[in-house]
N, C-alpha and C. Protein backbone atom coordinates (compact mmCIF):
# COMPACT_ATOMS: atom_id res chain seq x y z
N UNK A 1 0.84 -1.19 0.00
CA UNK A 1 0.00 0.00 0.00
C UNK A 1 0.87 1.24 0.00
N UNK A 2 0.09 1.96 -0.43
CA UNK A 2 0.92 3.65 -0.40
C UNK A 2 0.14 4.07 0.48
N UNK A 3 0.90 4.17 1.62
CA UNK A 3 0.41 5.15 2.74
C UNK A 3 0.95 6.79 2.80
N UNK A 4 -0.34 7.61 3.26
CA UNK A 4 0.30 8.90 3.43
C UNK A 4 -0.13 9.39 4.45
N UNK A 5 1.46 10.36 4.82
CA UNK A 5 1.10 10.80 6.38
C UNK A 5 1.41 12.49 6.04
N UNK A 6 -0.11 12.83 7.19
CA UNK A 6 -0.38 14.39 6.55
C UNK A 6 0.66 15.21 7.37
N UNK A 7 1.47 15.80 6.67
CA UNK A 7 2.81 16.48 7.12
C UNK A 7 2.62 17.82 7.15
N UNK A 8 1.92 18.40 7.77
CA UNK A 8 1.75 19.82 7.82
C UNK A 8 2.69 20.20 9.30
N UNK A 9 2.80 19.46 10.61
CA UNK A 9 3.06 19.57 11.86
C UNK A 9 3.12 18.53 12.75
N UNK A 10 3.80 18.20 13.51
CA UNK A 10 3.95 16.90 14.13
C UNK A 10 4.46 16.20 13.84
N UNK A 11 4.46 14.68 14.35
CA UNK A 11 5.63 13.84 14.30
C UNK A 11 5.33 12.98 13.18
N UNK A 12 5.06 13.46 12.06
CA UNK A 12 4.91 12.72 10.72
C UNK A 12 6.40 11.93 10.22
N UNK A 13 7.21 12.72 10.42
CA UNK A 13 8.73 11.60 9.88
C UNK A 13 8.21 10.11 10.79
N UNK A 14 8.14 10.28 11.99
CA UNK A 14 8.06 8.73 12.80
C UNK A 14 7.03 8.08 12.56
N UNK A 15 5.81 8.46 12.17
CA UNK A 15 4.88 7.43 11.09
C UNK A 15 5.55 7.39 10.03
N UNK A 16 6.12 8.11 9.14
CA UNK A 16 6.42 7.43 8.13
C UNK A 16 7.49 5.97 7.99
N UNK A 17 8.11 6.52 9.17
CA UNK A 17 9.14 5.46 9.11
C UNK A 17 8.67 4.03 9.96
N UNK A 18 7.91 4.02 10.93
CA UNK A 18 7.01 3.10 11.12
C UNK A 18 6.07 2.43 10.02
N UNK A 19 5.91 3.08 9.02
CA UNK A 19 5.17 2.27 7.87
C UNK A 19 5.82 1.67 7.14
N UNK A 20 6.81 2.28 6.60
CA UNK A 20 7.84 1.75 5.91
C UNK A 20 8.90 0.23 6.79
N UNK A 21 8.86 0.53 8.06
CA UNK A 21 9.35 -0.92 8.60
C UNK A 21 8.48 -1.50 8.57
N UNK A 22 6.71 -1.61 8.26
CA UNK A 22 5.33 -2.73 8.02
C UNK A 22 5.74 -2.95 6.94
N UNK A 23 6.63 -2.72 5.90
CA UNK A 23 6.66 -2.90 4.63
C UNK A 23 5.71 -2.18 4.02
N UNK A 24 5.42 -0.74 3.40
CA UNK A 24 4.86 -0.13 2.61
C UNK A 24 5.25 0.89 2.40
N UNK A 25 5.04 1.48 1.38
CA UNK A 25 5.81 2.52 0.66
C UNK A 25 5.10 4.18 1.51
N UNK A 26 5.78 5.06 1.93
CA UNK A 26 4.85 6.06 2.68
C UNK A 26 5.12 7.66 2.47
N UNK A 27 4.42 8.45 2.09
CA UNK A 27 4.70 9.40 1.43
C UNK A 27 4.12 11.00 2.61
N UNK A 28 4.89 11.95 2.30
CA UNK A 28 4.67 12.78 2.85
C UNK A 28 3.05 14.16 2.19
N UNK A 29 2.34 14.16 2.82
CA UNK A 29 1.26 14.73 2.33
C UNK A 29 1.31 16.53 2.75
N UNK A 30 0.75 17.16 1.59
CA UNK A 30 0.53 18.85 2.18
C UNK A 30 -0.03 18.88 0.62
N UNK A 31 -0.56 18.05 -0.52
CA UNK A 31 -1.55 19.22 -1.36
C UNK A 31 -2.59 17.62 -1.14
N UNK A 32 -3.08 18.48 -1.96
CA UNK A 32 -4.18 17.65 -2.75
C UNK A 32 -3.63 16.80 -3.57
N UNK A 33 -2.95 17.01 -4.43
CA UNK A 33 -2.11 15.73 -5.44
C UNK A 33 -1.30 14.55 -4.84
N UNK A 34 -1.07 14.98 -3.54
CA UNK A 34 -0.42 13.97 -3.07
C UNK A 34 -1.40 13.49 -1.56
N UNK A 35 -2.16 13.65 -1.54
CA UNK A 35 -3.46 12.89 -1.38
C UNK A 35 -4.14 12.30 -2.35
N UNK A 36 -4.16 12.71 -3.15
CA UNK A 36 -5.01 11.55 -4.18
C UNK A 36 -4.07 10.40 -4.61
N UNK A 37 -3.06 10.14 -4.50
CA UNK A 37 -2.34 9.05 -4.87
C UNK A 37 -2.40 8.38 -3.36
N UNK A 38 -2.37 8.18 -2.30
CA UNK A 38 -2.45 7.37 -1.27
C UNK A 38 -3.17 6.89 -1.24
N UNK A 39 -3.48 5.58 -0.66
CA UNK A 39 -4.37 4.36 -0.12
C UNK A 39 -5.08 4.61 1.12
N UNK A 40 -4.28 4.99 1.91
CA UNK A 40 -4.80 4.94 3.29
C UNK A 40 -3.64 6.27 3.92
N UNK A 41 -4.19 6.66 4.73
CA UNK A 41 -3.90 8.28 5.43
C UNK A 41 -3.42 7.97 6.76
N UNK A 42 -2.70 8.96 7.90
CA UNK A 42 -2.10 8.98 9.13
C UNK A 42 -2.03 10.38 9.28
N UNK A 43 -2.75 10.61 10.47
CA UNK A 43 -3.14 12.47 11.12
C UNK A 43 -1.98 11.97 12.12
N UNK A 44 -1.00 12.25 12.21
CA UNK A 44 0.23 12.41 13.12
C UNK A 44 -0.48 13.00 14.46
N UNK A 45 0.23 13.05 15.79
CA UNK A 45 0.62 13.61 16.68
C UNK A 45 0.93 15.13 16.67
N UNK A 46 0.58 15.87 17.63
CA UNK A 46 1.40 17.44 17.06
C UNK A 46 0.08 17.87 17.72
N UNK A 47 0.05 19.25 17.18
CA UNK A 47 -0.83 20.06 17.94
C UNK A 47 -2.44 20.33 17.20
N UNK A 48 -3.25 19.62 17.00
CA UNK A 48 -4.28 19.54 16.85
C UNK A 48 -4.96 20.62 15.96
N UNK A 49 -4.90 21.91 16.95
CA UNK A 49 -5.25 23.77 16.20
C UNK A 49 -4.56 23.90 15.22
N UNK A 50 -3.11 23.77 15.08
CA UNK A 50 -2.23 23.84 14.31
C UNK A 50 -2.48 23.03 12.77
N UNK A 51 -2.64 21.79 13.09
CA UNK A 51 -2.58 21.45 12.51
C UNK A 51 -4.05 21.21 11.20
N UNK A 52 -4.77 22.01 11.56
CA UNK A 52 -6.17 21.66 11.50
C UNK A 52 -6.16 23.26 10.48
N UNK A 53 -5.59 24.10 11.19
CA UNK A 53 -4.98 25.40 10.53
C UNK A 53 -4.47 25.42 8.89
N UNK A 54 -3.35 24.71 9.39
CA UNK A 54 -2.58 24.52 8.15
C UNK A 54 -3.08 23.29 6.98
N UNK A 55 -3.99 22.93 7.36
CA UNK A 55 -4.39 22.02 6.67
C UNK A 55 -5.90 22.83 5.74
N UNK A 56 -6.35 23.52 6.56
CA UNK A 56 -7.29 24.85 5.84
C UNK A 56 -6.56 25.68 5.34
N UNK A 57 -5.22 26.37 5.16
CA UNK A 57 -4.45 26.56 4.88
C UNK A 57 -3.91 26.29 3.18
N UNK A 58 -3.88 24.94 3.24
CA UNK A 58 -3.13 24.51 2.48
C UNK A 58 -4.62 23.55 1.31
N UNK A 59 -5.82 23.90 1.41
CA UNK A 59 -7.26 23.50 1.08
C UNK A 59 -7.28 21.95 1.17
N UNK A 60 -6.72 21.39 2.58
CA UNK A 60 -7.05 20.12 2.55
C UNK A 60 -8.24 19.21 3.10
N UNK A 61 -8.56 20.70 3.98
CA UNK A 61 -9.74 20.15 4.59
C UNK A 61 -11.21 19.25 4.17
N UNK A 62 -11.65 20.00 3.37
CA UNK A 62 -12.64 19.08 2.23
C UNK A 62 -12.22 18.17 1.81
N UNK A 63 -11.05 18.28 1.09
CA UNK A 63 -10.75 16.61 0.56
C UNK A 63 -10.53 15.99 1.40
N UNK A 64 -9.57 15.64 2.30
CA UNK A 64 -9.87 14.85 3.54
C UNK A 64 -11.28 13.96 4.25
N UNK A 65 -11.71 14.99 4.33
CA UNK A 65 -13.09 14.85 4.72
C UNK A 65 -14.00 13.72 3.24
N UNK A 66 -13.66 14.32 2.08
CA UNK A 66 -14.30 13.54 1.07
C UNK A 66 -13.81 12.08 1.49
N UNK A 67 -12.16 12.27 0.99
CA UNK A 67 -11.85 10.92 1.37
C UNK A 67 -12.21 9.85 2.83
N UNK A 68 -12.44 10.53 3.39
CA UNK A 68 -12.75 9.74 4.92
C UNK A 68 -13.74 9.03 4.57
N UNK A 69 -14.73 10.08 4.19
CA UNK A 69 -16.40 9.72 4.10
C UNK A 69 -16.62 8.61 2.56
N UNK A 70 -15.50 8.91 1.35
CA UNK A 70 -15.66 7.80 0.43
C UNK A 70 -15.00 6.14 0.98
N UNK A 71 -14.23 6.53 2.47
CA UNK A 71 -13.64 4.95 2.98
C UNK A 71 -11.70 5.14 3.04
N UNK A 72 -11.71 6.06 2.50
CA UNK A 72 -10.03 5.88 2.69
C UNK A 72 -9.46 5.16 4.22
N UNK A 73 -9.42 4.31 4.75
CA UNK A 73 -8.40 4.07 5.52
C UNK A 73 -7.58 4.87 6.62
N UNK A 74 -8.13 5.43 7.73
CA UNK A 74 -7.44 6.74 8.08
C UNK A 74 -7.19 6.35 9.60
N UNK A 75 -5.89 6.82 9.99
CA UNK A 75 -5.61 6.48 11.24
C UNK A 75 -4.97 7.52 11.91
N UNK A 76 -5.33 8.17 12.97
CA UNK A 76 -4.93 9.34 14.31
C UNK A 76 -4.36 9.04 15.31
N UNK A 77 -3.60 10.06 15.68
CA UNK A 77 -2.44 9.59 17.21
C UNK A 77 -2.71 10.26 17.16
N UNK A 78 -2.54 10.58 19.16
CA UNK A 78 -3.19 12.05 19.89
C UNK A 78 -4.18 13.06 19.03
N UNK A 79 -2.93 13.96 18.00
CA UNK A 79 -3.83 15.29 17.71
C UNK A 79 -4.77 14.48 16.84
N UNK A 80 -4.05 13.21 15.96
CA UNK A 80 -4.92 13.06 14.82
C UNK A 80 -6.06 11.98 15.41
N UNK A 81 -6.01 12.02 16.07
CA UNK A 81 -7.44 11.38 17.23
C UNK A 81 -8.52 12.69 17.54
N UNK A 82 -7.82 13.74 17.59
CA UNK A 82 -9.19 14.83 18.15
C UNK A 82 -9.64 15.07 16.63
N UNK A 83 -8.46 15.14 15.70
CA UNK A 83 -9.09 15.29 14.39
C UNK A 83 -10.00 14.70 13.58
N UNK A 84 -10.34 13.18 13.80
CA UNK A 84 -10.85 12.30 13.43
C UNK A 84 -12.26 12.68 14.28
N UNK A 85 -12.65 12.97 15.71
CA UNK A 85 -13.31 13.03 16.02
C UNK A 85 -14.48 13.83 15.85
N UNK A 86 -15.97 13.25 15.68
CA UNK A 86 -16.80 14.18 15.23
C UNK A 86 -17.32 15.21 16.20
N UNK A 87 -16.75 15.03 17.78
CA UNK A 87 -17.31 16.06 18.66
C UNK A 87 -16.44 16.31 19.53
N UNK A 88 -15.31 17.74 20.68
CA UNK A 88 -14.48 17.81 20.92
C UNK A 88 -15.17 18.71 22.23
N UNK A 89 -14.55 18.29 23.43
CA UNK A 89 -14.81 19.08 24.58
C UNK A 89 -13.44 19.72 24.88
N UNK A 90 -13.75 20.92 25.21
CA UNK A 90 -12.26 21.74 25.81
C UNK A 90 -11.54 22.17 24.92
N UNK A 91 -12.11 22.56 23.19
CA UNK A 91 -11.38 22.56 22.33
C UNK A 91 -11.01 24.28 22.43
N UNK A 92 -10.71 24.79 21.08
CA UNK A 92 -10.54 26.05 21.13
C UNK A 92 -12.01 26.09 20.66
N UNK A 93 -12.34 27.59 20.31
CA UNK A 93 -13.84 28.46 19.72
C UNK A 93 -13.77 28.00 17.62
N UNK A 94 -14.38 27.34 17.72
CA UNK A 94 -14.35 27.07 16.12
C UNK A 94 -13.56 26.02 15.55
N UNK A 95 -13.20 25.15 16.64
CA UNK A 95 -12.01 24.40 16.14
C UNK A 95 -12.66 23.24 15.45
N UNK A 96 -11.84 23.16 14.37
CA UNK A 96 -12.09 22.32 12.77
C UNK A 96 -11.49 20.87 12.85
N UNK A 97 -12.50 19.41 12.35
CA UNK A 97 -11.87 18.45 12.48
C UNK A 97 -12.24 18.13 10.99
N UNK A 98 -11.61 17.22 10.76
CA UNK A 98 -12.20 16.37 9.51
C UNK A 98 -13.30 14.99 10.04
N UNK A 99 -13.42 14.54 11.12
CA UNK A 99 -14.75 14.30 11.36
C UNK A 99 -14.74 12.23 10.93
N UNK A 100 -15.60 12.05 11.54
CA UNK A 100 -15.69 10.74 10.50
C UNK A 100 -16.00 9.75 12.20
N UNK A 101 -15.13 9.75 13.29
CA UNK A 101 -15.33 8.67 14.33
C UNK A 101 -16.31 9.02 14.69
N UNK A 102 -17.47 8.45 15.54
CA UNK A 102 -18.96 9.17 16.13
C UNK A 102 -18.47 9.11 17.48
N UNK A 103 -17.59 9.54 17.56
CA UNK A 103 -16.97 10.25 19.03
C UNK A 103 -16.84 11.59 19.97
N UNK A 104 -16.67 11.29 21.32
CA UNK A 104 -16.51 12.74 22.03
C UNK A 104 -15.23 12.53 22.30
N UNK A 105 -14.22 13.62 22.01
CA UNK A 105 -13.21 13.74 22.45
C UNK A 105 -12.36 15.01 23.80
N UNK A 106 -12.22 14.57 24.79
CA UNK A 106 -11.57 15.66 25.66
C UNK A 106 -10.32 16.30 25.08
N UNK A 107 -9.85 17.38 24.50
CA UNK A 107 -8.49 17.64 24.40
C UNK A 107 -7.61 17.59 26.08
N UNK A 108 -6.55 17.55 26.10
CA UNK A 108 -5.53 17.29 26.79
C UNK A 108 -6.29 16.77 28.13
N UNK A 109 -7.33 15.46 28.06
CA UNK A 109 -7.84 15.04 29.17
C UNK A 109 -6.29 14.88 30.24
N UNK A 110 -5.76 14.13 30.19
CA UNK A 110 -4.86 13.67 31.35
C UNK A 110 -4.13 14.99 31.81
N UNK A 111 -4.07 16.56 30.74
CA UNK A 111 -3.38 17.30 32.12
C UNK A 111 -2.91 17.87 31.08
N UNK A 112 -1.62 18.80 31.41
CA UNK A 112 -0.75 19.71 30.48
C UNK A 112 0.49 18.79 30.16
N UNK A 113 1.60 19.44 29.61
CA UNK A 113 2.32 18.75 29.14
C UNK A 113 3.42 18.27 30.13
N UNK A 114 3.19 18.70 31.52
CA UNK A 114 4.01 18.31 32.56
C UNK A 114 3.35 17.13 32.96
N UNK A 115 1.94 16.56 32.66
CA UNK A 115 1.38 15.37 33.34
C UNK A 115 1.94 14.35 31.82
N UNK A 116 2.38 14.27 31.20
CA UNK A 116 2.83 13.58 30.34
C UNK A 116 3.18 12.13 30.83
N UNK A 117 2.90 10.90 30.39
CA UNK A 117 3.26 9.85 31.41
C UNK A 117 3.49 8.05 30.25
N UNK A 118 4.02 6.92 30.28
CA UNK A 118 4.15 6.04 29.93
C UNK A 118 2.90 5.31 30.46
N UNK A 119 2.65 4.52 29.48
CA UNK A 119 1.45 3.15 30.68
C UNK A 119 1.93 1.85 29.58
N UNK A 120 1.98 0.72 30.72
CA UNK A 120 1.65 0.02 29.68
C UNK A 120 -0.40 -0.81 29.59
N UNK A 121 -0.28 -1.26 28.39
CA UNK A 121 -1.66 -1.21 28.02
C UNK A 121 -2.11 -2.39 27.45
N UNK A 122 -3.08 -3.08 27.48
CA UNK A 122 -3.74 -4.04 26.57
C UNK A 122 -4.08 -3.18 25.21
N UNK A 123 -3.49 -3.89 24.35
CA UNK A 123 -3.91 -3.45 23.06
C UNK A 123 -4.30 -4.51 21.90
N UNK A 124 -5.98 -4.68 21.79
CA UNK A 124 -6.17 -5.83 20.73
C UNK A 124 -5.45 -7.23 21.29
N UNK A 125 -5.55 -7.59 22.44
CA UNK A 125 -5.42 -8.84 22.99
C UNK A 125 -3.61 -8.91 22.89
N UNK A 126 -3.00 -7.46 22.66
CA UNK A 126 -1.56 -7.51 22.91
C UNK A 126 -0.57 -6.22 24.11
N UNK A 127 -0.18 -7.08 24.66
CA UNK A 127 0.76 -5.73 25.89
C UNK A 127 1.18 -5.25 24.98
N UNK A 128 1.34 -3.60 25.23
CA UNK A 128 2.33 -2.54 24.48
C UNK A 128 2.68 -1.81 25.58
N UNK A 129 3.78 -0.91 25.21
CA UNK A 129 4.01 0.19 26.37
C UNK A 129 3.62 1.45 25.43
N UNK A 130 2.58 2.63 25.56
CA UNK A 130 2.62 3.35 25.24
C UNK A 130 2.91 4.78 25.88
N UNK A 131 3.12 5.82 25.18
CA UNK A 131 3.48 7.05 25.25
C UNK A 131 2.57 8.05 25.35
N UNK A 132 1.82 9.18 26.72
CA UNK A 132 0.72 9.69 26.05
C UNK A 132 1.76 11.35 26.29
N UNK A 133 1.22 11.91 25.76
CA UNK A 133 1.44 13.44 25.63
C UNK A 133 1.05 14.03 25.17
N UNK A 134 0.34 15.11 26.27
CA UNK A 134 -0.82 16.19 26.35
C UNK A 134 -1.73 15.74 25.47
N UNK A 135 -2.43 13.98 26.32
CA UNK A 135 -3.29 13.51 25.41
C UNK A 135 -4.75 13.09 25.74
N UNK A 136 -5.61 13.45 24.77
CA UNK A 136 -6.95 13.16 24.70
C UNK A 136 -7.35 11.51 25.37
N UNK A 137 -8.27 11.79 25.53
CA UNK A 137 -9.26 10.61 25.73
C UNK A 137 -10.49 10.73 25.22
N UNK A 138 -11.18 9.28 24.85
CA UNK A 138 -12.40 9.31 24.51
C UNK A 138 -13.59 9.43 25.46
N UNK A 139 -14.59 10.38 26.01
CA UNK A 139 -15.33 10.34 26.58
C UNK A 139 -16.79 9.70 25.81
N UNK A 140 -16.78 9.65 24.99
CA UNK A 140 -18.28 9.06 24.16
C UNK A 140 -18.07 8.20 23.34
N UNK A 141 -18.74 7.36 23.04
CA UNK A 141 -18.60 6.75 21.51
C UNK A 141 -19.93 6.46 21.06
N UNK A 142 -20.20 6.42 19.91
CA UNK A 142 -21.23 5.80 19.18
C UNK A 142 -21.88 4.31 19.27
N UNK A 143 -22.78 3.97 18.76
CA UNK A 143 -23.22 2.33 18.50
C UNK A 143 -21.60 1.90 17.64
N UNK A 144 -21.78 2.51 16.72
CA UNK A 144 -20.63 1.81 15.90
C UNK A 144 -19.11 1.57 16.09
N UNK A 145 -18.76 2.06 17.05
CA UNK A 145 -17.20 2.33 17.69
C UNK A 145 -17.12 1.46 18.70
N UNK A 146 -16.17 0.55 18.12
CA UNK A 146 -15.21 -0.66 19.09
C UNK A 146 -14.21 -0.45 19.55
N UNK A 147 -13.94 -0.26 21.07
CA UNK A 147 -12.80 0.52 21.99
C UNK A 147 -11.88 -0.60 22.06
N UNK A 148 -10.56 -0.64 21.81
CA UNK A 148 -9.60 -0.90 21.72
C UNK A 148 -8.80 -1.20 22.77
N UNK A 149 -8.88 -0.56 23.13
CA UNK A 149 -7.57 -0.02 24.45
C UNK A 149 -8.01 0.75 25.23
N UNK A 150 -8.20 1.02 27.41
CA UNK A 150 -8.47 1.66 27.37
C UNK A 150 -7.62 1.65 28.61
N UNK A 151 -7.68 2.92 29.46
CA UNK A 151 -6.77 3.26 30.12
C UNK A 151 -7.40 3.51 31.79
N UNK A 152 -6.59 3.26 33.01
CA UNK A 152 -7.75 3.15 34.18
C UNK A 152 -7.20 4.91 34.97
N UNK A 153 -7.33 5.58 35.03
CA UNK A 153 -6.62 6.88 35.72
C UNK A 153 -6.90 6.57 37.07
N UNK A 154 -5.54 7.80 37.62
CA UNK A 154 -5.79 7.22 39.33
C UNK A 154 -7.06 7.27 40.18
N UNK A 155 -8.02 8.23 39.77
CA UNK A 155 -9.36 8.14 40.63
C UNK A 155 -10.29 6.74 40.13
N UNK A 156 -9.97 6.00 39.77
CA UNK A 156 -10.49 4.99 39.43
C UNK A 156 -11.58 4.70 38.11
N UNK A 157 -11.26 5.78 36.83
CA UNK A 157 -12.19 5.73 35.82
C UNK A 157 -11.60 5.62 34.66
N UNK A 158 -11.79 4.31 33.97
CA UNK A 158 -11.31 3.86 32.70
C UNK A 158 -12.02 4.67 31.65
N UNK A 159 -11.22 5.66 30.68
CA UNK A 159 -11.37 5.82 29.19
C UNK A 159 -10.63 5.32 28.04
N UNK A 160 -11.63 5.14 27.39
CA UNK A 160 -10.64 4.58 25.74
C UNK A 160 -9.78 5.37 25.17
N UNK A 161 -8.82 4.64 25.12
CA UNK A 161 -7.68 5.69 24.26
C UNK A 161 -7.29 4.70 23.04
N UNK A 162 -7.81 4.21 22.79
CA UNK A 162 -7.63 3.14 21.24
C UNK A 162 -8.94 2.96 20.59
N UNK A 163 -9.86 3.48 19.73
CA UNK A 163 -11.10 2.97 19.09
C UNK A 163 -10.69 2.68 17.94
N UNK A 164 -11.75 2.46 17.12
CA UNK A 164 -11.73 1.88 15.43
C UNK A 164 -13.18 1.72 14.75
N UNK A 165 -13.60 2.59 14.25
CA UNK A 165 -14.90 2.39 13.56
C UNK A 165 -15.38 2.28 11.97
N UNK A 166 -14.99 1.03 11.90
CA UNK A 166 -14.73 0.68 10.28
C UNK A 166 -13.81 0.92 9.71
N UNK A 167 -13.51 1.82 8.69
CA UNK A 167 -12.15 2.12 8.24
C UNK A 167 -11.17 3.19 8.58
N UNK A 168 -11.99 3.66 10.29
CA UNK A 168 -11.33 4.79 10.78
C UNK A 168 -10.49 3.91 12.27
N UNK A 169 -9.57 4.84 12.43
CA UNK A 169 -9.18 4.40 13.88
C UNK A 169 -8.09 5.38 14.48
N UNK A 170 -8.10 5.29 16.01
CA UNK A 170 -7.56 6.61 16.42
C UNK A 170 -6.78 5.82 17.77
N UNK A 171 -5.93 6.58 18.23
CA UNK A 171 -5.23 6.07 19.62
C UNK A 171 -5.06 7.34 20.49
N UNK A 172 -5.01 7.69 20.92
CA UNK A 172 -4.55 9.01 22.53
C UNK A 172 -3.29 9.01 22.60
N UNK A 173 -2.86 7.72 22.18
CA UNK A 173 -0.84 7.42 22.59
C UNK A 173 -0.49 7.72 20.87
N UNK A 174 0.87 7.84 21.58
CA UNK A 174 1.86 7.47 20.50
C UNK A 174 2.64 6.33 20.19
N UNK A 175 2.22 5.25 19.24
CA UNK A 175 2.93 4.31 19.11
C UNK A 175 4.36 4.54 18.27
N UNK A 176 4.26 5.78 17.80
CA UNK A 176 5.80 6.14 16.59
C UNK A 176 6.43 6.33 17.49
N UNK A 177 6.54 6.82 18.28
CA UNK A 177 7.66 7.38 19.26
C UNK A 177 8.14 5.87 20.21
N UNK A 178 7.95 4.84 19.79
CA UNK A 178 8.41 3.22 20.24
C UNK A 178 8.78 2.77 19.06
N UNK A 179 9.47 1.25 19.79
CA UNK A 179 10.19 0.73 18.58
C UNK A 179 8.76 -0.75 18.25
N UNK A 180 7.82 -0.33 19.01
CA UNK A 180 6.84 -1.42 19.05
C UNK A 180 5.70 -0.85 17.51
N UNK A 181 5.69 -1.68 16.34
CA UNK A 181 5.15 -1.56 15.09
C UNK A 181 4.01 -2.05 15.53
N UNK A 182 3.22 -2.71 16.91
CA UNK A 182 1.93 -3.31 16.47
C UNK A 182 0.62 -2.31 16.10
N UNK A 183 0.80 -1.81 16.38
CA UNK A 183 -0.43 -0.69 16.26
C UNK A 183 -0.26 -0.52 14.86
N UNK A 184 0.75 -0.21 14.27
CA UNK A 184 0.84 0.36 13.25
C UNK A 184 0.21 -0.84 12.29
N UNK A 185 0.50 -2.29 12.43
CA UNK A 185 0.34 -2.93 12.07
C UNK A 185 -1.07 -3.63 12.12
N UNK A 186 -1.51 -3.19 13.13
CA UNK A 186 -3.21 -3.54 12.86
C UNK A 186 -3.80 -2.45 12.48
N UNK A 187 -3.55 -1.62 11.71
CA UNK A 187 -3.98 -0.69 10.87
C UNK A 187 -4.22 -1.00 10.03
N UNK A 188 -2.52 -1.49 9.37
CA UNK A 188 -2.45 -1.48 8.07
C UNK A 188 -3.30 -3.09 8.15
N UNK A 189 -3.13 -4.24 8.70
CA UNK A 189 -3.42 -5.47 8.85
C UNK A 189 -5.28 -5.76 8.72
N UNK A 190 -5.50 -4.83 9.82
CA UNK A 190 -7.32 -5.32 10.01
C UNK A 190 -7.84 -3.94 9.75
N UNK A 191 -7.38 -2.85 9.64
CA UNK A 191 -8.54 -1.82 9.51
C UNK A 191 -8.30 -1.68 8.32
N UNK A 192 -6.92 -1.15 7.19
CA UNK A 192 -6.90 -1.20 6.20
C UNK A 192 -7.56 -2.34 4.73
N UNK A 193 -7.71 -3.79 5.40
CA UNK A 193 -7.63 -4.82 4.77
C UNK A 193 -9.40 -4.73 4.26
């Protein structure tokens, strides 16, 4: 597959290079032309506003959105988890997603960037250690959204930080920033397939 990861901000080099060790070819995205040649998409990590900015910016927003909604294959870490999401608590005034999970998303539920923290996690019937920073959680989901992974915080209340709803799927962590490919790999494996 030709995967593309939308490179406007954030840690797009480390998805790319995580795809490319799944074996697939992975390309850096900022027009429209180089969105239409990809298979399947990756909203990086990074700052959410920013990136949501430059992506209106750069007129990607609609197509994105087309592609989501025609099935493209699309997968979010942290920011690209609030991006994916169709509803956002704590966001900024007007803030723009491309939409598609039937989700509520908290921006920086666990805290600022000083609460930043490791966990390890059940993921899809596999241990991982993941990475969160200044990261969302899912507070809602739809009928259609199958939670993945979810996480227990110290007052004692588990949220999902891994969903997947058909050909969409999102995580709260960062799996690029590890040398652990599974995530990446049930992307490309069961959500892409």
């Amino acid at each position: 597959m030709n995967i593309g990861v939308l490179a406007l901000q954030g840690d797009f080099r480390e998805h790319i290079k995580s795809a490319q060790e799944c074996g697939h070819s992975a390309v850096e995205v900022r027009r429209i032309s180089e969105l239409n040649q990809v298979d399947a998409l990756i909203l990086p990590g990074g700052e959410s506003t920013a990136i949501a900015l430059l992506a209106k910016n750069y007129d990607l927003i609609d197509p994105i959105r087309t592609r989501i909604k025609a099935g493209m294959p699309t997968y979010g870490s942290c920011a690209g988890m609030i991006l994916l999401a169709d509803r956002i608590v704590d966001g900024v005034q007007g803030q723009i997603t491309f939409g598609g999970l039937d989700m509520t998303v908290r921006r920086n539920a666990f805290g600022r960037q000083v609460d930043s923290f490791e966990s390890d996690l059940n993921f899809a019937g596999t241990s991982l250690h993941a990475i969160f920073i200044r990261a969302p959680w899912v507070e809602e989901i739809g009928p259609h959204v199958e939670v993945i992974s979810s996480v227990t915080t110290p007052d004692s209340q588990s949220h999902p930080v891994a969903v997947r709803q058909n050909h969409l799927m999102a995580t709260s962590f960062h799996p690029e920033l590890t040398h652990d490919l599974a995530v990446h790999r049930y992307f490309f494996d069961e959500v892409c397939k």
